[in-house]
Protein backbone atom coordinates (compact mmCIF):
# COMPACT_ATOMS: atom_id res chain seq x y z
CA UNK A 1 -44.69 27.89 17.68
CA UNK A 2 -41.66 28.69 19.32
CA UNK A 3 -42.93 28.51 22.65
CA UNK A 4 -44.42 24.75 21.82
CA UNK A 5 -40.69 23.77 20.72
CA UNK A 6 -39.22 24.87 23.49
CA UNK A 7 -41.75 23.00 25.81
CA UNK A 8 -41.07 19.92 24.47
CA UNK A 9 -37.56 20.47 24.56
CA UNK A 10 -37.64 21.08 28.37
CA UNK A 11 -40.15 18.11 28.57
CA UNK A 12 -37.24 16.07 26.67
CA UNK A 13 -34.39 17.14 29.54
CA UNK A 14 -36.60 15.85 31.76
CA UNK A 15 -37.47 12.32 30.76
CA UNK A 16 -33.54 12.34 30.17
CA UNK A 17 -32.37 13.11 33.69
CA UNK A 18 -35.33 11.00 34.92
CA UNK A 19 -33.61 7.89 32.89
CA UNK A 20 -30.09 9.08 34.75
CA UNK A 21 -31.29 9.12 38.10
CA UNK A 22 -32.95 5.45 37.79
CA UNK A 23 -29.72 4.29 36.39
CA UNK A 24 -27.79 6.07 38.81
CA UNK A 25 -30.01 4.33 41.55
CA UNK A 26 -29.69 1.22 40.55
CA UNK A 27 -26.10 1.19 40.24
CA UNK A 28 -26.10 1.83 43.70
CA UNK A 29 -28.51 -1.00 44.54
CA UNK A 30 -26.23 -3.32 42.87
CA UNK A 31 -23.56 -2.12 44.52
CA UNK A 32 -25.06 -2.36 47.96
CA UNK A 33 -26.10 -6.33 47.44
CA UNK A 34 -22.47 -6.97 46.55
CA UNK A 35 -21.72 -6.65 50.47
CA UNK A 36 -21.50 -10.11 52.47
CA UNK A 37 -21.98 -9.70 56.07
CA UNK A 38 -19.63 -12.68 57.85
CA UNK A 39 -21.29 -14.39 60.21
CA UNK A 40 -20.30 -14.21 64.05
CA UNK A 41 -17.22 -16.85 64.47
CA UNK A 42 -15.91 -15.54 61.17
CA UNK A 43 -15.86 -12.22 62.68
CA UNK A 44 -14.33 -14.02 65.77
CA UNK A 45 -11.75 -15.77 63.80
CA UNK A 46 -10.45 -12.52 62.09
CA UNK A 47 -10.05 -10.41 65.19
CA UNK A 48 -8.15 -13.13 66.84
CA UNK A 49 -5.77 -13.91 63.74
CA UNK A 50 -4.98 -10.08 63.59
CA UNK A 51 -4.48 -9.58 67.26
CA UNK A 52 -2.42 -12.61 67.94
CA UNK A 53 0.53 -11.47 70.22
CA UNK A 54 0.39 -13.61 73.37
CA UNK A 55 0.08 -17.49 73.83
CA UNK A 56 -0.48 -19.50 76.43
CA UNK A 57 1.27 -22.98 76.78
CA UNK A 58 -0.45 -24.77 79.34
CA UNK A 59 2.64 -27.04 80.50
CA UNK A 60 6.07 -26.40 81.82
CA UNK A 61 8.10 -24.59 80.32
CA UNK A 62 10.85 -26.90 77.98
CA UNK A 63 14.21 -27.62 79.54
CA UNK A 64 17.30 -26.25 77.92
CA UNK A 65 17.60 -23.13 75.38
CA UNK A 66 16.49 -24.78 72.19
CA UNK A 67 12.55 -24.97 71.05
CA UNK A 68 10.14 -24.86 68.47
CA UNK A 69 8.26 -22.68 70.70
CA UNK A 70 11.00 -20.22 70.74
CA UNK A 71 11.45 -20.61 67.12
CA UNK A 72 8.05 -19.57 66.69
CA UNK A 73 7.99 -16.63 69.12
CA UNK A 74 11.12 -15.35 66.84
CA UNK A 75 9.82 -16.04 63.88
CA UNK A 76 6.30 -13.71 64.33
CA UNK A 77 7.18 -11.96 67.09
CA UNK A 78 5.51 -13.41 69.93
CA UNK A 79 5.12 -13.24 73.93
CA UNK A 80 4.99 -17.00 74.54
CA UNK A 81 4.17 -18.30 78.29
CA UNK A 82 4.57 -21.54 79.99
CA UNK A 83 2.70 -22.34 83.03
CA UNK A 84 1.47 -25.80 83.54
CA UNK A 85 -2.75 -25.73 85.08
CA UNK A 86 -2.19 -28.68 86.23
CA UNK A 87 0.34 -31.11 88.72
CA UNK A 88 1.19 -34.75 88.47
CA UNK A 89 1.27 -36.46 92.11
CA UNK A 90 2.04 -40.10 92.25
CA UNK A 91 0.41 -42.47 93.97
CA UNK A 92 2.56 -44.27 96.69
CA UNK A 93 3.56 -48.03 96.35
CA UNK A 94 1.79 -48.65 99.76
CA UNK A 95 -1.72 -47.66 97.83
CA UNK A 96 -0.59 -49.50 94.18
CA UNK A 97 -0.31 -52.95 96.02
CA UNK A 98 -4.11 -52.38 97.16
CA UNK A 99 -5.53 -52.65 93.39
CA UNK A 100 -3.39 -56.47 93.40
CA UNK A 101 -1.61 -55.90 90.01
CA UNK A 102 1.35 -57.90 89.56
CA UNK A 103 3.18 -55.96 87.23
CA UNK A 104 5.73 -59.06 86.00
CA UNK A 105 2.27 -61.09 84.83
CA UNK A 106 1.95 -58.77 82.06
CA UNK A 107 3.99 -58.28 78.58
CA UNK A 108 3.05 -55.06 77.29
CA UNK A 109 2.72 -51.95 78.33
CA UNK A 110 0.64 -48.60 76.62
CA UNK A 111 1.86 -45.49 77.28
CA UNK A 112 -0.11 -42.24 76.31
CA UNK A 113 2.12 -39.53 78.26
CA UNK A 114 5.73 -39.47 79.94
CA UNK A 115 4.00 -38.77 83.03
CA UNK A 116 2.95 -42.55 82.94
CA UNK A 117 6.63 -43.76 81.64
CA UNK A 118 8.11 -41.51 84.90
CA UNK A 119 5.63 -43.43 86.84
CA UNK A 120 5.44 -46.96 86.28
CA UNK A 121 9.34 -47.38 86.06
CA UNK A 122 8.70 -45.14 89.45
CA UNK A 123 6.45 -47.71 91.31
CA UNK A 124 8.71 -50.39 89.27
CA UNK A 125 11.55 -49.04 91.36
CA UNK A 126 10.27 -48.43 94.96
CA UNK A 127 8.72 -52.01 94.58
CA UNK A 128 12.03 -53.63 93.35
CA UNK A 129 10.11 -55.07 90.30
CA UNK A 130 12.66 -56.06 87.44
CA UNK A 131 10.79 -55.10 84.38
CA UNK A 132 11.17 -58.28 81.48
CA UNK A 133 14.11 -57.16 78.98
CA UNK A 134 11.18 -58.92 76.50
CA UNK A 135 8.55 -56.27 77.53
CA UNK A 136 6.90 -54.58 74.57
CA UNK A 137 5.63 -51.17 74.32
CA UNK A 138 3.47 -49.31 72.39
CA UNK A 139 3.37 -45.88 72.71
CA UNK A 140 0.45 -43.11 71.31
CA UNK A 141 3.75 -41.04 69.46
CA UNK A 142 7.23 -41.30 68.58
CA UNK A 143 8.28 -38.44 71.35
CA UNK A 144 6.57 -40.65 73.73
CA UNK A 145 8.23 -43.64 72.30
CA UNK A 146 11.87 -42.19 72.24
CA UNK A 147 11.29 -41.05 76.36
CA UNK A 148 11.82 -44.80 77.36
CA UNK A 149 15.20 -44.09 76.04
CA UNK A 150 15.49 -42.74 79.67
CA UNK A 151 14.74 -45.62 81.26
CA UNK A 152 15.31 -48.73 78.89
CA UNK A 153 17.76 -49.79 76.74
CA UNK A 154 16.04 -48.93 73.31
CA UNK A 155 15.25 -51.86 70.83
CA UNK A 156 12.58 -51.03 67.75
CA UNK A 157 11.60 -54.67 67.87
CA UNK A 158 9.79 -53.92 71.55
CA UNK A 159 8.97 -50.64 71.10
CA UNK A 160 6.27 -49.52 68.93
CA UNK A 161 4.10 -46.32 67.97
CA UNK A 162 1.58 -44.59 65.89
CA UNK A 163 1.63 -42.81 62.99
CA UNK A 164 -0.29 -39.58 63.97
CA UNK A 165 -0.73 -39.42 68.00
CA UNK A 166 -4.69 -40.86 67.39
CA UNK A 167 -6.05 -43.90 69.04
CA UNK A 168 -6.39 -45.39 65.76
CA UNK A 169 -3.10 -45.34 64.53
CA UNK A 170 -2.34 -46.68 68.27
CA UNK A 171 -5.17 -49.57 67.58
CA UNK A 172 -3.28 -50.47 64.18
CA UNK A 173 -0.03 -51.54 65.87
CA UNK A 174 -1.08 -53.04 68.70
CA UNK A 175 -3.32 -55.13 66.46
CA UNK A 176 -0.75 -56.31 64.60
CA UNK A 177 0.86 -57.94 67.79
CA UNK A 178 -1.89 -58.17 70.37
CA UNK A 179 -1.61 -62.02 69.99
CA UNK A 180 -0.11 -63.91 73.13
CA UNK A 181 0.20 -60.52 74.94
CA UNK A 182 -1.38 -59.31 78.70
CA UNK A 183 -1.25 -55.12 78.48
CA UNK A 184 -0.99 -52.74 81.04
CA UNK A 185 -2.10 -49.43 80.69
CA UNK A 186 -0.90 -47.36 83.40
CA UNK A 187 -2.77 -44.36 83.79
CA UNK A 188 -4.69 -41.86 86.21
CA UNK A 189 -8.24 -41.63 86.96
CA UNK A 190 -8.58 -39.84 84.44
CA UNK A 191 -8.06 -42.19 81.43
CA UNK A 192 -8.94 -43.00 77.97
CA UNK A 193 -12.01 -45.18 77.90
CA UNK A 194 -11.80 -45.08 74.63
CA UNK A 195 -8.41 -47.84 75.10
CA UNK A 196 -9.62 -49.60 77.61
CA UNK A 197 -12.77 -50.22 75.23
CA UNK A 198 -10.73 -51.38 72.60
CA UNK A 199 -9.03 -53.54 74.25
CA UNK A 200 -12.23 -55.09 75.78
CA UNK A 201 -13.65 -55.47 72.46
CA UNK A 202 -10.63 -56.92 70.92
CA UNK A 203 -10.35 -59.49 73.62
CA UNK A 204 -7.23 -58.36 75.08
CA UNK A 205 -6.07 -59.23 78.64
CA UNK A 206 -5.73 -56.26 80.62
CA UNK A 207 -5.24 -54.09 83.75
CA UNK A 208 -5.32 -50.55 84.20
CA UNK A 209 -3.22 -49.44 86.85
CA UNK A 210 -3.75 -45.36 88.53
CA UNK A 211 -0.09 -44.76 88.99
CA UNK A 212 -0.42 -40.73 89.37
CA UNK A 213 -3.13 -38.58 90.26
CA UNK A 214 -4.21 -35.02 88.59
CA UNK A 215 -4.54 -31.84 90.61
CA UNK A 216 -5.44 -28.34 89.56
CA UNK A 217 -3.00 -25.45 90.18
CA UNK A 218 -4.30 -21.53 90.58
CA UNK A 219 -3.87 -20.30 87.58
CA UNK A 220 -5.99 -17.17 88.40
CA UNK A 221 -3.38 -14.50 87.76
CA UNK A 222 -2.55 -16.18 84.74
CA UNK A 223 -5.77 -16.02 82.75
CA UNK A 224 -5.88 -12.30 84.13
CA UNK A 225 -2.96 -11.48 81.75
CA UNK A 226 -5.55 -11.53 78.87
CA UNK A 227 -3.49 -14.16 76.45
CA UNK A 228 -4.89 -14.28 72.27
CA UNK A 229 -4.27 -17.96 72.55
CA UNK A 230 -4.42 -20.73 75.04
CA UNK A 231 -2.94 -23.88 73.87
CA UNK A 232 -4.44 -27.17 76.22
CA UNK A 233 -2.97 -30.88 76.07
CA UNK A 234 -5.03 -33.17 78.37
CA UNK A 235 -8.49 -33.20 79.44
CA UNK A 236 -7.19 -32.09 83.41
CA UNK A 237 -6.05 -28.73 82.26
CA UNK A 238 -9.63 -27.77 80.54
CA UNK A 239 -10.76 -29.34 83.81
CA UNK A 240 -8.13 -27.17 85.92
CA UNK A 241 -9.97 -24.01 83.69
CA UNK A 242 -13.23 -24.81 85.05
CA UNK A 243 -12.27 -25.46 88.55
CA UNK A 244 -10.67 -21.72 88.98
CA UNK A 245 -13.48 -20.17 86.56
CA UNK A 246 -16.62 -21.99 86.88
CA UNK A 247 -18.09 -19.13 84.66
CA UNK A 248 -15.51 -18.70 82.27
CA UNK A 249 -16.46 -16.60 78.75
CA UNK A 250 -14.35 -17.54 76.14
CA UNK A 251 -15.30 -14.47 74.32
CA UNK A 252 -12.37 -14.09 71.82
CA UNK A 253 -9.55 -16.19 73.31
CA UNK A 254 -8.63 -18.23 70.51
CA UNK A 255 -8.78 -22.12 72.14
CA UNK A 256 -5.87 -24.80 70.64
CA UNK A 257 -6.27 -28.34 71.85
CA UNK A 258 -4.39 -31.05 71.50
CA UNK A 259 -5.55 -34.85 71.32
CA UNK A 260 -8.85 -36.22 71.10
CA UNK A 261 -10.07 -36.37 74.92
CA UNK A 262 -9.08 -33.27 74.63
CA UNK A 263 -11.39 -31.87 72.07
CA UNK A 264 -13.75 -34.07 73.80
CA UNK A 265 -13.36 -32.01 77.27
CA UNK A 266 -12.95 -28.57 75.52
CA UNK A 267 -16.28 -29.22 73.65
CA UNK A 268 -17.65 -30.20 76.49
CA UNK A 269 -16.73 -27.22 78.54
CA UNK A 270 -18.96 -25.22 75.79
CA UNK A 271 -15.15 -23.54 74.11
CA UNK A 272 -15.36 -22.69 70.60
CA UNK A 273 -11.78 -25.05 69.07
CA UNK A 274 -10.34 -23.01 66.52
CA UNK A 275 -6.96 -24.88 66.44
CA UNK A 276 -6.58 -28.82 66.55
CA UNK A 277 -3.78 -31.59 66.60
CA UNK A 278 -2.19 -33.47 65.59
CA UNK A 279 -3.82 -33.82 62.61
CA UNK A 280 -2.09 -34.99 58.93
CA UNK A 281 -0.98 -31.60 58.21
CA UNK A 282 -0.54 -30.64 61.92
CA UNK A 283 1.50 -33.31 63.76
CA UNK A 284 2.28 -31.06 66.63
CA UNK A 285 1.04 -28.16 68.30
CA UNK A 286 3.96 -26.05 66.90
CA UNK A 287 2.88 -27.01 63.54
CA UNK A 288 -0.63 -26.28 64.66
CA UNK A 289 0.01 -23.05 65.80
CA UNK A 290 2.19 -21.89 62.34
CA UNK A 291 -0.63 -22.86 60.10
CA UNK A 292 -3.48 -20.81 61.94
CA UNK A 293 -0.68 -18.07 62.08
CA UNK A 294 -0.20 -18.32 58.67
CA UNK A 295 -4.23 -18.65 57.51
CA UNK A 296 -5.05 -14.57 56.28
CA UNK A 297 -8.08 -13.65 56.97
CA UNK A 298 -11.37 -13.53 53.63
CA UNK A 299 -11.70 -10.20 52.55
């Protein structure tokens, strides 16, 4: 009798720790579904974040002591470079007068860059061509806008700009006054179809100009420095990229572009964009920078 008791007591203990080990087990199944693997760019985006320490700026570097760029360095203790992939060369008056543009038949003028402002009052100059004190201008953003400064006498009624450094915001005021006007759009040969376009469709009289060429500089010893971030501004330094590394691996470089040819050429160079601008948050690449700076990574 005894003997039977204890039997069923031991069979007892057993069913008992049987129950506790399947519990036990699937505790740890549930545990074990809980974990999310991130998908490849996350991964990307999380190394870069944490490893930011060096930036490339892929333009001079600014004149004078004062800049947001050094502000920013400061501020999260960054190595920030300047060194510009590409050079502006303009084109001499003795090859302008072969495209037969007379700049005086015209009463507006777009300007996307200062490159073009140094180089249209440039050709204005060498050719002695006194530039109407009725000339309007409209101008892709207020920086670019406030550079005429240099070289006119500055009236808001004849100068005008967008809102957020996109072609649209650029479309919006020159629709407002495109009535009655003949626009020049001095440029390289590397310009914006996307203005000439609009002007086309809009019925607007005008002439592009190619006051300045774009060349590529060596910038081989530069990308060998190995920088977390490289920050582009115009489709001829993604182009300058290509030309000195026709196989170039982005890997995890962290790519910042800004301006929409830009994003165009980028994309279209097969890089990966992880910063953008201007954009409504992210007016300039300063602000652009700070925010992806400031984004922590998803646990």
């Amino acid at each position: 009798m005894i003997k039977k008791e204890l039997k069923k007591a031991a069979v007892a203990k057993k069913v008992v720790l049987k129950k506790k080990n399947t519990v036990a087990k699937k505790s740890i199944v549930v545990k074990k579904s809980k974990i999310v693997k991130k998908s490849p760019d996350e991964k990307k985006s999380i190394i870069a974040k944490k490893l930011v320490k060096k930036v490339l700026i892929t333009q001079p570097r600014p004149e004078g002591i004062k800049s947001p760029y050094y502000d920013l360095a400061t501020k999260y203790n960054l190595t920030i470079d300047f060194y510009p992939f590409i050079s502006v060369e303009g084109i001499p008056s003795k090859d302008f007068r072969k495209q037969k543009i007379d700049i005086t038949t015209y009463t507006a003028v777009i300007f996307t860059s200062r490159n073009a402002i140094d180089h249209f009052f440039r050709i204005c100059d060498e050719m002695k061509v006194s530039v109407s004190q009725d000339t309007k201008y409209f101008c892709i953003t207020e920086s670019v806008a406030l550079y005429l400064q240099k070289f006119i006498l500055y009236r808001k009624r004849k100068v005008f700009y967008g809102a957020d450094g996109l072609n649209k915001s650029l479309f919006d005021v020159i629709n407002k006054h495109k009535d009655n006007e003949k626009f020049l759009y001095p440029c390289s040969e590397l310009f914006d179809s996307e203005i000439t376009n609009w002007l086309k469709t809009n019925n607007c009289g005008y002439a592009t100009p190619v006051l300045y060429k774009i060349v590529s500089n060596n910038i081989k010893e530069v990308i060998a420095k190995n920088y977390d971030v490289i920050c582009f501004f115009t489709p001829g330094g993604i182009k300058s990229l290509k030309e000195n590394f026709p196989k170039f691996k982005q890997k995890e470089t962290t790519i910042a572009a800004f301006g929409v040819n830009t994003f165009k050429a980028a994309e279209e160079a097969g890089l990966f964009l992880d910063i953008k601008a201007p954009m409504l948050q992210t007016p300039s690449m300063v602000s652009a920078l700070e925010k992806y700076l400031n984004e922590k990574p998803k646990k």
